[in-house]
Protein backbone atom coordinates (compact mmCIF):
# COMPACT_ATOMS: atom_id res chain seq x y z
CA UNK A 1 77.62 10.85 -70.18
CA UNK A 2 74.36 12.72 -69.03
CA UNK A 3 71.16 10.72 -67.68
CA UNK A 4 69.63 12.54 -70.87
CA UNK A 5 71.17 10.02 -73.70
CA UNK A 6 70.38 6.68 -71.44
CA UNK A 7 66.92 7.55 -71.79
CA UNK A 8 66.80 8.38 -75.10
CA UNK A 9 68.54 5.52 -75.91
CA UNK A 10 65.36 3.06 -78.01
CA UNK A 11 67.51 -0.03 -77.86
CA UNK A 12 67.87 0.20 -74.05
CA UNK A 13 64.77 1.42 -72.78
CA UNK A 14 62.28 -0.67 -75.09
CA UNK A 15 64.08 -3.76 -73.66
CA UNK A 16 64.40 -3.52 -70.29
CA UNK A 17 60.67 -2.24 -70.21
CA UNK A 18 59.68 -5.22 -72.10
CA UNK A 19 61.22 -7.25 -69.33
CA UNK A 20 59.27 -5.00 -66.98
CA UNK A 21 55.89 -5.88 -68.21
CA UNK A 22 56.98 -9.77 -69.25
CA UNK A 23 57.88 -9.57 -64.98
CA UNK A 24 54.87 -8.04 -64.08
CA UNK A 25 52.70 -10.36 -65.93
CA UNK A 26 54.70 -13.59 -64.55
CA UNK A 27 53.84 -12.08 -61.09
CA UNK A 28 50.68 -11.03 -61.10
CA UNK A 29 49.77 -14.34 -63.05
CA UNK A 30 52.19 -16.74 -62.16
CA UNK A 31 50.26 -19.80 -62.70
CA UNK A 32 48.69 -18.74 -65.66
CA UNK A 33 52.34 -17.81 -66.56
CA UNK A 34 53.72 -20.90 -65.75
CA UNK A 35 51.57 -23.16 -67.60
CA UNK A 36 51.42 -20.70 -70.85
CA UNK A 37 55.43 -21.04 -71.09
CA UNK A 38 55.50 -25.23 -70.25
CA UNK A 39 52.62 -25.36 -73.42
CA UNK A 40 54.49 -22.77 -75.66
CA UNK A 41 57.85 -25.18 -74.57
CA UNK A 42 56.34 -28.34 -75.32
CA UNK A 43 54.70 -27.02 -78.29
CA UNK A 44 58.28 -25.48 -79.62
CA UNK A 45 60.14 -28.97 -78.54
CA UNK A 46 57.10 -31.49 -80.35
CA UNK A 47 56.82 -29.43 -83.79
CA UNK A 48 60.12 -28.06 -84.28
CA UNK A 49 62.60 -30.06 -82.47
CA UNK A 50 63.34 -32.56 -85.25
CA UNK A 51 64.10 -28.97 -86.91
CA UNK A 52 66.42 -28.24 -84.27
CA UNK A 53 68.50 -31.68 -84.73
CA UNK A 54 68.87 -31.22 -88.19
CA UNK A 55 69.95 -27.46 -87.86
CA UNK A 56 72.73 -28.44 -85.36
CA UNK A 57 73.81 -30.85 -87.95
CA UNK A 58 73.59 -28.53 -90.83
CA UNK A 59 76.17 -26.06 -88.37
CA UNK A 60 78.37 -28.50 -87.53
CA UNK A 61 78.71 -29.67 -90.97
CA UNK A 62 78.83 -25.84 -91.84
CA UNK A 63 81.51 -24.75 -89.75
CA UNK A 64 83.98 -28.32 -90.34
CA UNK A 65 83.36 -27.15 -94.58
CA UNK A 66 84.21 -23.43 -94.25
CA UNK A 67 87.53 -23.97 -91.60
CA UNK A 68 88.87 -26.09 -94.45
CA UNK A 69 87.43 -24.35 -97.59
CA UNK A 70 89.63 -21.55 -98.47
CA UNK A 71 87.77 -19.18 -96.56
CA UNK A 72 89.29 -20.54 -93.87
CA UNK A 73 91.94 -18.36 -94.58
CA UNK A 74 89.95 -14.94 -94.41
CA UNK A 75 91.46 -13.27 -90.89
CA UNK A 76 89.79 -11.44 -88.70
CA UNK A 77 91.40 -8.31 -89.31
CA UNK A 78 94.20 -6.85 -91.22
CA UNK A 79 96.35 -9.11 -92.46
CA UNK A 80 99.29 -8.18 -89.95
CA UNK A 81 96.87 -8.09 -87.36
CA UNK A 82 97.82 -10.99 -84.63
CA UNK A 83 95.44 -12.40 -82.15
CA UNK A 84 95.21 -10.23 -79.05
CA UNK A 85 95.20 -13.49 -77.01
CA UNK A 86 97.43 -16.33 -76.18
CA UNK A 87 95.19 -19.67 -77.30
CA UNK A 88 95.41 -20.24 -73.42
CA UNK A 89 93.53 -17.33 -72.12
CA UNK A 90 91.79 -17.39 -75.41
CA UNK A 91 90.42 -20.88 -74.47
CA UNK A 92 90.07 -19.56 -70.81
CA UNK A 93 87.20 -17.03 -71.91
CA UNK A 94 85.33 -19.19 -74.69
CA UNK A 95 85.10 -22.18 -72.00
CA UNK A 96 83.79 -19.47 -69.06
CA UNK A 97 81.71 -17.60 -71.18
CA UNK A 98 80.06 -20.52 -72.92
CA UNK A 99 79.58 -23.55 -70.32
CA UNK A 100 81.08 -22.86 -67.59
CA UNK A 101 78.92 -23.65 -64.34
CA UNK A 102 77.33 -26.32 -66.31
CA UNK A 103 79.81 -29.05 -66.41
CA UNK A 104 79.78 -28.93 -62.67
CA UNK A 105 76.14 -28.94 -62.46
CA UNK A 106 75.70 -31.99 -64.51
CA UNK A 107 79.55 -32.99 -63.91
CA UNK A 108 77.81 -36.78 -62.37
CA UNK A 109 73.96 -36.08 -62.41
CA UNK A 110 73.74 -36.65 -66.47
CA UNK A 111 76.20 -39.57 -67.22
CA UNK A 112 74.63 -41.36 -64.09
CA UNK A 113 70.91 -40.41 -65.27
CA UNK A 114 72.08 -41.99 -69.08
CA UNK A 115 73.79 -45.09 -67.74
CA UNK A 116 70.39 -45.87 -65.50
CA UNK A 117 68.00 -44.91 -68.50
CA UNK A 118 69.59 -45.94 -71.80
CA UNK A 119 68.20 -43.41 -74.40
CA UNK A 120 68.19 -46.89 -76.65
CA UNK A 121 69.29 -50.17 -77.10
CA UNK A 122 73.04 -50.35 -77.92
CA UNK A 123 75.60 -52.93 -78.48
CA UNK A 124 77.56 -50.70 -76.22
CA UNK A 125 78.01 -51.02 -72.30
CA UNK A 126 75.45 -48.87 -70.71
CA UNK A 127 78.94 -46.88 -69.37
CA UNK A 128 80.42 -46.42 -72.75
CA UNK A 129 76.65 -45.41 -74.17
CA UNK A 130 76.12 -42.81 -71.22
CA UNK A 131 79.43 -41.05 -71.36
CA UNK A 132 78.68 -41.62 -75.62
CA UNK A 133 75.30 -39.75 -75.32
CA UNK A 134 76.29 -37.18 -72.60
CA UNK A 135 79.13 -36.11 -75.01
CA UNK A 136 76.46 -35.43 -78.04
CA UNK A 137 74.52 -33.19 -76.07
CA UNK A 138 77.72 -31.34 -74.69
CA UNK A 139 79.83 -31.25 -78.11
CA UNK A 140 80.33 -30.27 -81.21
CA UNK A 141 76.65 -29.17 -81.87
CA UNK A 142 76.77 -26.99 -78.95
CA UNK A 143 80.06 -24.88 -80.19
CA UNK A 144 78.19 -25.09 -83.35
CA UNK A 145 75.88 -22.55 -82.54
CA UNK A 146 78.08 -20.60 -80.48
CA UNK A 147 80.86 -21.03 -83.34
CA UNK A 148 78.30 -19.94 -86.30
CA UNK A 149 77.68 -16.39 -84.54
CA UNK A 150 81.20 -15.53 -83.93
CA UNK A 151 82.23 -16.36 -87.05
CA UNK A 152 79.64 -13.79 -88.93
CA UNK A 153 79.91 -11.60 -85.78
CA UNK A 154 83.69 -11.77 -86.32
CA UNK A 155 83.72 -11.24 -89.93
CA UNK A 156 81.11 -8.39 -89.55
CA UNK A 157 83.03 -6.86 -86.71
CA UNK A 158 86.74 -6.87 -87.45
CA UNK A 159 86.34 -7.32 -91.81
CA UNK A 160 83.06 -5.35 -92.33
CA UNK A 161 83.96 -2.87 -89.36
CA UNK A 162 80.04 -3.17 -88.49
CA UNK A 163 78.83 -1.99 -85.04
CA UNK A 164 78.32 -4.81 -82.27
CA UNK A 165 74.44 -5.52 -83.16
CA UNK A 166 73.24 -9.19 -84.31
CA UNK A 167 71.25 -6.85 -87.22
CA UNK A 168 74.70 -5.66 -88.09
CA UNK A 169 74.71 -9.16 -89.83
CA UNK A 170 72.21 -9.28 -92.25
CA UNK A 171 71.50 -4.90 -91.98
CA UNK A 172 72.49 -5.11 -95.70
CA UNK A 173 69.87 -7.63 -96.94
CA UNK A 174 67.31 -6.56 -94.20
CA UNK A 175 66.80 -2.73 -95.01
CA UNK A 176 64.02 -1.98 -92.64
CA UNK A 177 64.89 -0.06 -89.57
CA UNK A 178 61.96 -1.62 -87.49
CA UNK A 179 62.83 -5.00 -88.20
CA UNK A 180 66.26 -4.84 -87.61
CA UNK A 181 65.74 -3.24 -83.91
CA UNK A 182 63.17 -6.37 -83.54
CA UNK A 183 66.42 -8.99 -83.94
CA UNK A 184 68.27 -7.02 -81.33
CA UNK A 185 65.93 -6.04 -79.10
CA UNK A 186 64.71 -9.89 -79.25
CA UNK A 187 68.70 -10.74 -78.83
CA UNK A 188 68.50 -8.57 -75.87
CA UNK A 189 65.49 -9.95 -73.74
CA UNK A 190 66.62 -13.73 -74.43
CA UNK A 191 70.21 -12.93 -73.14
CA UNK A 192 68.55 -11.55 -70.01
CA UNK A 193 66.44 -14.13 -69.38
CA UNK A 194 69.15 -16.75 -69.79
CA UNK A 195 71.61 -14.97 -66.99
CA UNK A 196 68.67 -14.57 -64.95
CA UNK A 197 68.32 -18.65 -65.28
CA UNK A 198 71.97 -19.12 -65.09
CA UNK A 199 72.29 -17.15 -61.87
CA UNK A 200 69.39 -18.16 -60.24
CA UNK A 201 70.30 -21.60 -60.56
CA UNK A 202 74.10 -21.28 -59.54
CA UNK A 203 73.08 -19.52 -56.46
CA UNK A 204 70.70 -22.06 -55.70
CA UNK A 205 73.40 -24.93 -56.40
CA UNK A 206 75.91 -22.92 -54.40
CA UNK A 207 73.16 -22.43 -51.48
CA UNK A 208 72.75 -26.63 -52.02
CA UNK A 209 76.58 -27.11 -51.05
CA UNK A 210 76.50 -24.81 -48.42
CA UNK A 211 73.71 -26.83 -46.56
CA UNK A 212 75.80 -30.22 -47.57
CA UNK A 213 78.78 -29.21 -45.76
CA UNK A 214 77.49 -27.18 -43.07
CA UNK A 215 74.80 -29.39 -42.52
CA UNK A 216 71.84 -26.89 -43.23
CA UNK A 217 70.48 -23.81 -42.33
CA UNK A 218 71.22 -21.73 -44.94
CA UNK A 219 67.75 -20.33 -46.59
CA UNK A 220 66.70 -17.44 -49.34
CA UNK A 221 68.52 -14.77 -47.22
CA UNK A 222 72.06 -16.27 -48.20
CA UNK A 223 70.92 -16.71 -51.42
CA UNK A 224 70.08 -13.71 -51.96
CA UNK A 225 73.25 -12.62 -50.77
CA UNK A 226 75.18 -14.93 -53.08
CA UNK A 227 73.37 -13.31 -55.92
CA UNK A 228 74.49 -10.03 -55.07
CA UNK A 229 77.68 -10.78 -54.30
CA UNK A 230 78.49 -12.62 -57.61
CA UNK A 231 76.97 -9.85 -59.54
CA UNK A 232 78.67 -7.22 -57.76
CA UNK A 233 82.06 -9.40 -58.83
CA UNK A 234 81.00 -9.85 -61.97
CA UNK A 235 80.19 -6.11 -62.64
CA UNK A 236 83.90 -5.01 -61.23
CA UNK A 237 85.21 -7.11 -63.77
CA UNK A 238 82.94 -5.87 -66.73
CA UNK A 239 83.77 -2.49 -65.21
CA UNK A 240 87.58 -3.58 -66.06
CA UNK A 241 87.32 -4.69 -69.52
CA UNK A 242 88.34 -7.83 -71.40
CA UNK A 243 91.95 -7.51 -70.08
CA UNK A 244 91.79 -6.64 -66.69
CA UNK A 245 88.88 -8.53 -65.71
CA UNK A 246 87.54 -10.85 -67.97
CA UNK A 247 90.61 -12.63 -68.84
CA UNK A 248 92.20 -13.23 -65.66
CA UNK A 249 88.75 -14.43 -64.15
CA UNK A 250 88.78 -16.52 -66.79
CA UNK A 251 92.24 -18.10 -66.66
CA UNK A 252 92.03 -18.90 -62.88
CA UNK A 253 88.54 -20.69 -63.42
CA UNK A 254 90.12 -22.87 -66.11
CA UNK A 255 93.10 -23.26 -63.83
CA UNK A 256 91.14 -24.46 -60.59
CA UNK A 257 89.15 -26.91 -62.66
CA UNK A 258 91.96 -28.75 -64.37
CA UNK A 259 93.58 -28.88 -60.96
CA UNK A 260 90.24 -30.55 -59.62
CA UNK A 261 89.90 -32.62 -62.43
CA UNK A 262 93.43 -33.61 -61.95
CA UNK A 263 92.76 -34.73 -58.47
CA UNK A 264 89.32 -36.69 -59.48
CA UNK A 265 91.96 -38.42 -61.31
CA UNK A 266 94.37 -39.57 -59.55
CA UNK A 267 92.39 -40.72 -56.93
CA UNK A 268 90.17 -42.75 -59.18
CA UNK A 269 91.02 -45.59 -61.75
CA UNK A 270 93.11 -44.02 -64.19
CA UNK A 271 93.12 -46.53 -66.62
CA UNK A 272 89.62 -47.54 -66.73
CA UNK A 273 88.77 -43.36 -67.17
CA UNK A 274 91.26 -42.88 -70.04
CA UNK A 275 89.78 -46.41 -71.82
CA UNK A 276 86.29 -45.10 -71.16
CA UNK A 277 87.11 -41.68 -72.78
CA UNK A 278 88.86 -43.02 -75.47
CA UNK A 279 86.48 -45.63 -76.63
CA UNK A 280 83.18 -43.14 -75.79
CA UNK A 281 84.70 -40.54 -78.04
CA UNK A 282 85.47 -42.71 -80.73
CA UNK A 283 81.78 -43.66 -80.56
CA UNK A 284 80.76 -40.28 -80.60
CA UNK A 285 82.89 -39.54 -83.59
CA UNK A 286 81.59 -42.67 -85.54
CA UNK A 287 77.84 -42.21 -84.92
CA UNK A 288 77.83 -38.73 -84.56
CA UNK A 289 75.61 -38.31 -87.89
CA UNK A 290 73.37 -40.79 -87.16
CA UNK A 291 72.68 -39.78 -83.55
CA UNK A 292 72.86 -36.25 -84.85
CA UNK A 293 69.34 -37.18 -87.33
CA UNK A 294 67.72 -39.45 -84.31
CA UNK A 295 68.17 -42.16 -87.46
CA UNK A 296 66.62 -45.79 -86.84
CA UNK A 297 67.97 -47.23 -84.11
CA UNK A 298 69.64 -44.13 -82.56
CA UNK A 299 66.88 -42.53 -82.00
CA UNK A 300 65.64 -42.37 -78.49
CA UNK A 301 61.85 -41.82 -78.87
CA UNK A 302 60.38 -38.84 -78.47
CA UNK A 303 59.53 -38.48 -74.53
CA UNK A 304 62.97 -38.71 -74.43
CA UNK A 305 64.83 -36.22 -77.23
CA UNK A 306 62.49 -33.82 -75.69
CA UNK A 307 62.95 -33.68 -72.17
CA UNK A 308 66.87 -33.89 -73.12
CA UNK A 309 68.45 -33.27 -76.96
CA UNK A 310 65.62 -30.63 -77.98
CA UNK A 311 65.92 -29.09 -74.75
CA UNK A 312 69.70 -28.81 -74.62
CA UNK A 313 69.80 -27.73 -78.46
CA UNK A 314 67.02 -25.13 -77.92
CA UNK A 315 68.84 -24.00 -74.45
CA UNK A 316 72.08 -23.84 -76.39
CA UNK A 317 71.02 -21.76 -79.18
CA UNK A 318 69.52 -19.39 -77.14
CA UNK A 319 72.71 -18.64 -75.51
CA UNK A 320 74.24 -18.33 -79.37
CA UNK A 321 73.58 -14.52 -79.99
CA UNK A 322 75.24 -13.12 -76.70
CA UNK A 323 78.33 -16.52 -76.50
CA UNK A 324 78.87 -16.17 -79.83
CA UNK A 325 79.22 -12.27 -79.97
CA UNK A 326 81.75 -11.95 -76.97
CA UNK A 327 83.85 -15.20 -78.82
CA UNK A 328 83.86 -12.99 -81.89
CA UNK A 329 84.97 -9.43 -79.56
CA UNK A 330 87.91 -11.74 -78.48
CA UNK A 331 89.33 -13.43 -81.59
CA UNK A 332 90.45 -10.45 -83.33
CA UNK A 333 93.60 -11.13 -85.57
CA UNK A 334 92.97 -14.88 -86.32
CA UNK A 335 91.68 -16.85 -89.40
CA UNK A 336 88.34 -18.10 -89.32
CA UNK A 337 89.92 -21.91 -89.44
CA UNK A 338 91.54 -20.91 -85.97
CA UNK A 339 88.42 -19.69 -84.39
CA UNK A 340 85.81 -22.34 -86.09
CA UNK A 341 88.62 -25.50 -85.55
CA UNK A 342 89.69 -23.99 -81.95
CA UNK A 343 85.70 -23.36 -80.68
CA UNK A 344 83.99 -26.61 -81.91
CA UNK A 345 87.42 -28.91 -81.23
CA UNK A 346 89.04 -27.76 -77.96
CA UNK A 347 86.28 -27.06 -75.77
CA UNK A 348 84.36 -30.21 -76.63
CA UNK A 349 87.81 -32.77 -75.97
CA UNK A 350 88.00 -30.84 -72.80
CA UNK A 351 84.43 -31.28 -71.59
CA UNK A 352 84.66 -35.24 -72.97
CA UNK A 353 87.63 -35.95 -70.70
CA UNK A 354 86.06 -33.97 -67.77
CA UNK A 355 82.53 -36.09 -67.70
CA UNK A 356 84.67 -39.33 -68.35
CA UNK A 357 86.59 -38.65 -65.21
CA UNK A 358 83.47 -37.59 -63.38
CA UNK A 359 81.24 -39.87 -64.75
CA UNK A 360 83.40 -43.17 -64.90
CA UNK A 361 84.19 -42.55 -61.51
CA UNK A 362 80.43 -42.40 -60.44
CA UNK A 363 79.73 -45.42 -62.32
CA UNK A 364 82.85 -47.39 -60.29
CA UNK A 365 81.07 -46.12 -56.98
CA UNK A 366 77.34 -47.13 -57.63
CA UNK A 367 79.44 -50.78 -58.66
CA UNK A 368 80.55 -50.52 -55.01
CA UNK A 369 77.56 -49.37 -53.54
CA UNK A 370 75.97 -52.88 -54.14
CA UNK A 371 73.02 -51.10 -55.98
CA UNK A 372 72.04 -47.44 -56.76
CA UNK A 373 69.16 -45.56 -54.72
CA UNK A 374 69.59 -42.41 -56.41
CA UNK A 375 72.30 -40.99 -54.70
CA UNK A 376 73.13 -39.09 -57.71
CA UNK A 377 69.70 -37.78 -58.67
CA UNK A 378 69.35 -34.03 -57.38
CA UNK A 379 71.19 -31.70 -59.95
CA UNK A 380 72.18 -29.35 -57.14
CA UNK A 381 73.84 -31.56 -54.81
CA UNK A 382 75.05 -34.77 -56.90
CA UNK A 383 78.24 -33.89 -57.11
CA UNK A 384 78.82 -32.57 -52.99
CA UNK A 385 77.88 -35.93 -52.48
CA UNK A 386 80.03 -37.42 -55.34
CA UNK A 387 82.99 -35.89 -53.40
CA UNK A 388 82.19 -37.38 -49.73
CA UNK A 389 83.37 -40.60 -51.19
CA UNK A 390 87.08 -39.03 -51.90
CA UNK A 391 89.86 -37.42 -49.63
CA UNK A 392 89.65 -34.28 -48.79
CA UNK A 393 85.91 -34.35 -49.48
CA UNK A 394 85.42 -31.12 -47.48
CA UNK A 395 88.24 -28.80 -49.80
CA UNK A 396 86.95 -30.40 -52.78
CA UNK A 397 83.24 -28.79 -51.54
CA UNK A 398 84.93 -25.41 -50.60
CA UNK A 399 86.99 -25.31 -54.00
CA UNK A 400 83.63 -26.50 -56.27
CA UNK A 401 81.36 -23.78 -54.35
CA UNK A 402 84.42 -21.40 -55.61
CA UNK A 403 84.33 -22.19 -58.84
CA UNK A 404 80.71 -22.53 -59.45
CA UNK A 405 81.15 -18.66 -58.04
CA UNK A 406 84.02 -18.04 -60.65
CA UNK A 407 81.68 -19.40 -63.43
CA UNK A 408 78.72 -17.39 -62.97
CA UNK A 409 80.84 -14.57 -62.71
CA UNK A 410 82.42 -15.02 -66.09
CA UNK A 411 79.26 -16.07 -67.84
CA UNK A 412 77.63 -13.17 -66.40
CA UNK A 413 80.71 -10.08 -66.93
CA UNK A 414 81.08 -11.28 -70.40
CA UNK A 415 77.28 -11.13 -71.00
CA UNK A 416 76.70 -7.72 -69.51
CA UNK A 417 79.35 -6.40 -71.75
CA UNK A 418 77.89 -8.06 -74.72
CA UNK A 419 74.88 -6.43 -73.58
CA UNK A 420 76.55 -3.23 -72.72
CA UNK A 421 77.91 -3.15 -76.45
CA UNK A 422 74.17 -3.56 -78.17
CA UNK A 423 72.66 -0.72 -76.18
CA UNK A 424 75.85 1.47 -76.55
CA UNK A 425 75.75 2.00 -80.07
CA UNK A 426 76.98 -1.11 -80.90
CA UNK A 427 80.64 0.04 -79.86
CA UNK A 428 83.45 -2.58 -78.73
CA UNK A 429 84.32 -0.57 -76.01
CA UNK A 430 80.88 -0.48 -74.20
CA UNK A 431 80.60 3.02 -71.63
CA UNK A 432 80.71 2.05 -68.00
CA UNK A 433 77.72 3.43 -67.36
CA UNK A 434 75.81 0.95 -69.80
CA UNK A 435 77.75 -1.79 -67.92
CA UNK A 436 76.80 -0.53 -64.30
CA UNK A 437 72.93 -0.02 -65.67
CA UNK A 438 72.98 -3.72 -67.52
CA UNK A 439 75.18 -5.26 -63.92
CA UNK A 440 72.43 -3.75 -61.17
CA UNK A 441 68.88 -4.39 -64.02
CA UNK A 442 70.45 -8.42 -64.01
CA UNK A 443 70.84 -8.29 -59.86
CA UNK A 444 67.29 -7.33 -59.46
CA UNK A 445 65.61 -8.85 -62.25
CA UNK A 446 67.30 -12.38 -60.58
CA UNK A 447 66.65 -11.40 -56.97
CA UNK A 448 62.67 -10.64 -58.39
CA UNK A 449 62.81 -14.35 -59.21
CA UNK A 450 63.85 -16.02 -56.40
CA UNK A 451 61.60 -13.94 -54.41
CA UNK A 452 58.98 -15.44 -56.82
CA UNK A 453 60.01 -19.02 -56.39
CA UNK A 454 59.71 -18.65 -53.03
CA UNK A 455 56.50 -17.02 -52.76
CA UNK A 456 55.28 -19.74 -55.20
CA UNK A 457 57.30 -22.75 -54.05
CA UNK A 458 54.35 -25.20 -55.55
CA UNK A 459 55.73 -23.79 -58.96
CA UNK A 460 59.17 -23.68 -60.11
CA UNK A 461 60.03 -20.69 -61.86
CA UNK A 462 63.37 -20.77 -61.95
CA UNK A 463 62.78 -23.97 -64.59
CA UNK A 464 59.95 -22.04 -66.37
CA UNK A 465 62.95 -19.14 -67.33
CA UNK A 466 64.75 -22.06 -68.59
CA UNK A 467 61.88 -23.41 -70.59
CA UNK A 468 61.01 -19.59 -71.75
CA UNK A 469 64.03 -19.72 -73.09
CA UNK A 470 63.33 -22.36 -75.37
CA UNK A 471 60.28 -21.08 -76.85
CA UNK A 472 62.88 -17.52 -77.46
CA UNK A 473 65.34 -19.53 -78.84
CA UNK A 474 62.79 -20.48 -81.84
CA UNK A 475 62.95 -16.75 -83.87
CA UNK A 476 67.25 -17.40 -83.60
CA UNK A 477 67.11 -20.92 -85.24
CA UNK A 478 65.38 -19.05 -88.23
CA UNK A 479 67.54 -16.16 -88.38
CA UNK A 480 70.70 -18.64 -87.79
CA UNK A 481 69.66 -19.82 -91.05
CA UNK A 482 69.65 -16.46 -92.83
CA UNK A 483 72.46 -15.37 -91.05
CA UNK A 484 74.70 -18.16 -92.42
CA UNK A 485 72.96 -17.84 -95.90
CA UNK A 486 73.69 -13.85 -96.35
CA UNK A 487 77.18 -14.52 -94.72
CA UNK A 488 78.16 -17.17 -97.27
CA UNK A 489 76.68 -15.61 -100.27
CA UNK A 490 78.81 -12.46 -99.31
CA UNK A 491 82.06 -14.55 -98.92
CA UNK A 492 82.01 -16.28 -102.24
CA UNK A 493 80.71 -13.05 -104.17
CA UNK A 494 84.11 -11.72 -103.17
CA UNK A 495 87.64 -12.70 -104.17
CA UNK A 496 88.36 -15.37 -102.28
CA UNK A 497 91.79 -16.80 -100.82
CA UNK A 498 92.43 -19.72 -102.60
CA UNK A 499 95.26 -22.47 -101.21
């Protein structure tokens, strides 16, 4: 491929100039910047988060009626076609690509935040209502969104034999040209954005662990250096494919983690963890609905749902497009009850065990510290210090800073070949060169940010990304809706399966 076709290419070079003049904006106005995207977040969270609760119902509801309506049955494919991936390294990539570095970020920090601060009175213990809560806002509604866009990415893709575009989806009902490059280009500036926040924050957690166990010292230089090395990673393993690079990633991140989680453990009180995950998720399962509508006395006020559940809802369907996509490009060859069941039911009962380990295990140590003084409050470093109450404390830190490196990579290889796919004519096989331009535009655009933060260190940019993301996430939760509407009006105007 020439240098002739990359530039020609509308889809690519309207995008990354829009994030050229969003960046030059942010830095020649950063304050102005700053407060325009906390007002445009608050403003998105006050008038439209109730919207966002009920939408996240409306999916999971959605997704549970179509895995066991009889187009459940509609494959992926051919009908002979088998899935290209065990269910284990299946799982492996979903997990990587969709949470990832998150469940160690917030692995103690968020059940110990919910068991100090109650969202609302309960008959539960505050444990049992922390874990309970912590588990809505990491569950089902999460996969939800992820799980609505690879199924009509899927069906488009693999059925339809559409080209990798978000458009692709509704280019049928939605004639215009112009509007449809809109959705993807949009698609394509919030899935930026969102590694640029997911990197910049791993690096900085990863820079956080380094000064915990080495006792300071390390600045903006090493992460800097972090950044680039996890992106270089990260772009040898887009550069290899799904197969060679993704997957195995992938599979030794999910590997490491149970093994950690394994260890957390055994060293901890076994029985009180599994009685605390048992009876939390049986909560969550019972008053999911309820908690789901904020409904009389689950509802947490609104200070509260929007600092945390319209935030995380928000923050999770802006990560839908891109997740969802790459969760479609991998479940070729099965039946839409296999994907929908597998992404809302296995990743969830795995994250639910892992903050009931975690966060049972925190709770047993405040108990023993005779009172809590926020020992658990920073986000970066909560856990590093979580761990200097266990054996081994210092391999636990070395084998958490790898992992947190192992997540970012796989959150950030699958993205740039989701990315890689939407500029390259919407192919599944995405040129290399489209993967090297989309692996080096990420590095710098991240870099550019910390730089930023540091400049301004009175302002925190790296959370105004975050909260940018939020106010992008808004046009998705509208087209979510017309998404699912064209895809299901399409399914049952065809001959469908029936049991």
């Amino acid at each position: 491929m020439t240098s002739k076709p990359i530039f020609k290419n509308p889809l690519l070079t309207v995008s990354i100039g829009v994030i050229f003049i969003c960046s030059g904006v942010v830095f020649f106005a950063t304050e102005a910047s700053y407060r325009a995207i906390e007002d445009a977040s608050l403003w998105v969270r006050n008038y439209f988060g109730y919207f966002y609760l009920y939408l996240g119902l409306a999916c999971v509801l959605l997704l549970f009626g179509v895995a066991f309506s009889p187009l459940g049955k509609l494959k992926l494919g051919k009908k002979d076609d088998q899935p290209e991936h065990s269910l284990w390294a299946w799982t492996a990539m979903l997990y990587s690509a969709g949470m990832g570095a998150g469940i160690l970020l917030r692995a103690v920090q968020e059940p110990v935040f919910m068991q100090q601060h109650p969202p609302y009175a309960s008959r539960l213990e505050p444990d049992i209502l922390a874990l309970e809560f912590t588990f809505y806002q990491w569950g089902f509604t999460a996969w939800a969104f992820y799980g609505l866009f690879a199924m009509v990415m899927g069906h488009a893709l693999f059925v339809r034999k559409k080209k990798v575009r978000v458009s692709a989806t509704v280019e049928d009902t939605i004639p215009n040209k112009v509007a449809r490059k809109g959705i993807d280009i949009t698609t394509i500036i919030t899935t930026v954005f969102g590694l640029i926040a997911a990197l910049g924050l791993g690096v900085t957690q990863i820079n956080g662990g380094l000064n915990h166990i080495f006792g300071g010292g390390f600045g903006l230089s090493v992460t800097l250096s972090l950044a680039a090395l996890i992106s270089a990673i990260a772009f040898y393993s887009a550069w290899q494919g799904v197969n060679k690079g993704i997957k195995i990633i992938s599979k030794v991140n999910l590997l490491v983690t149970f093994l950690l989680l394994l260890f957390i453990f055994f060293t901890s009180d076994m029985l009180a963890i599994l009685k605390a995950f048992g009876i939390a998720t049986s909560n969550y399962l019972v008053d999911f609905i309820p908690m789901s509508l904020a409904y009389g006395k689950y509802n947490p006020g609104m200070a509260f749902l929007t600092d945390w559940t319209f935030y995380y809802w928000a923050f999770w369907l802006s990560w839908a497009p891109f997740t969802g996509i790459f969760i479609a490009r991998i479940s070729k060859g099965r039946t839409l009850r296999q994907l929908l069941l597998g992404v809302l039911i296995l990743p969830s009962l795995g994250t639910f065990f892992w903050f009931s380990v975690f966060g049972t295990s925190a709770f047993q140590l405040i108990e023993s510290f005779g009172g809590y003084n926020d020992e658990f409050g920073n986000v970066f470093s909560s856990l590093f210090i979580f761990f200097s109450n266990y054996p081994m404390a210092t391999l636990l830190n070395v084998v958490t800073l790898f992992l947190l490196i192992g997540f970012l990579v796989t959150s950030l290889d699958s993205a740039v070949f989701v990315l890689s796919m939407f500029t390259d004519k919407g192919k599944k096989e995405p040129s290399k060169r489209h993967r090297l331009i989309w692996s080096v535009f990420i590095l710098l655009a991240t870099m550019a940010l910390l730089l930023l933060g540091k400049a301004k260190p009175d302002i925190d940019v790296l959370t105004a990304v975050q909260k940018l993301l939020i106010v992008t996430s808004l046009p998705f939760a509208f087209f979510s809706i017309a998404m699912a509407g064209v895809f299901l009006k399409e399914m049952y105007s065809r001959q469908i399966p029936r049991s």
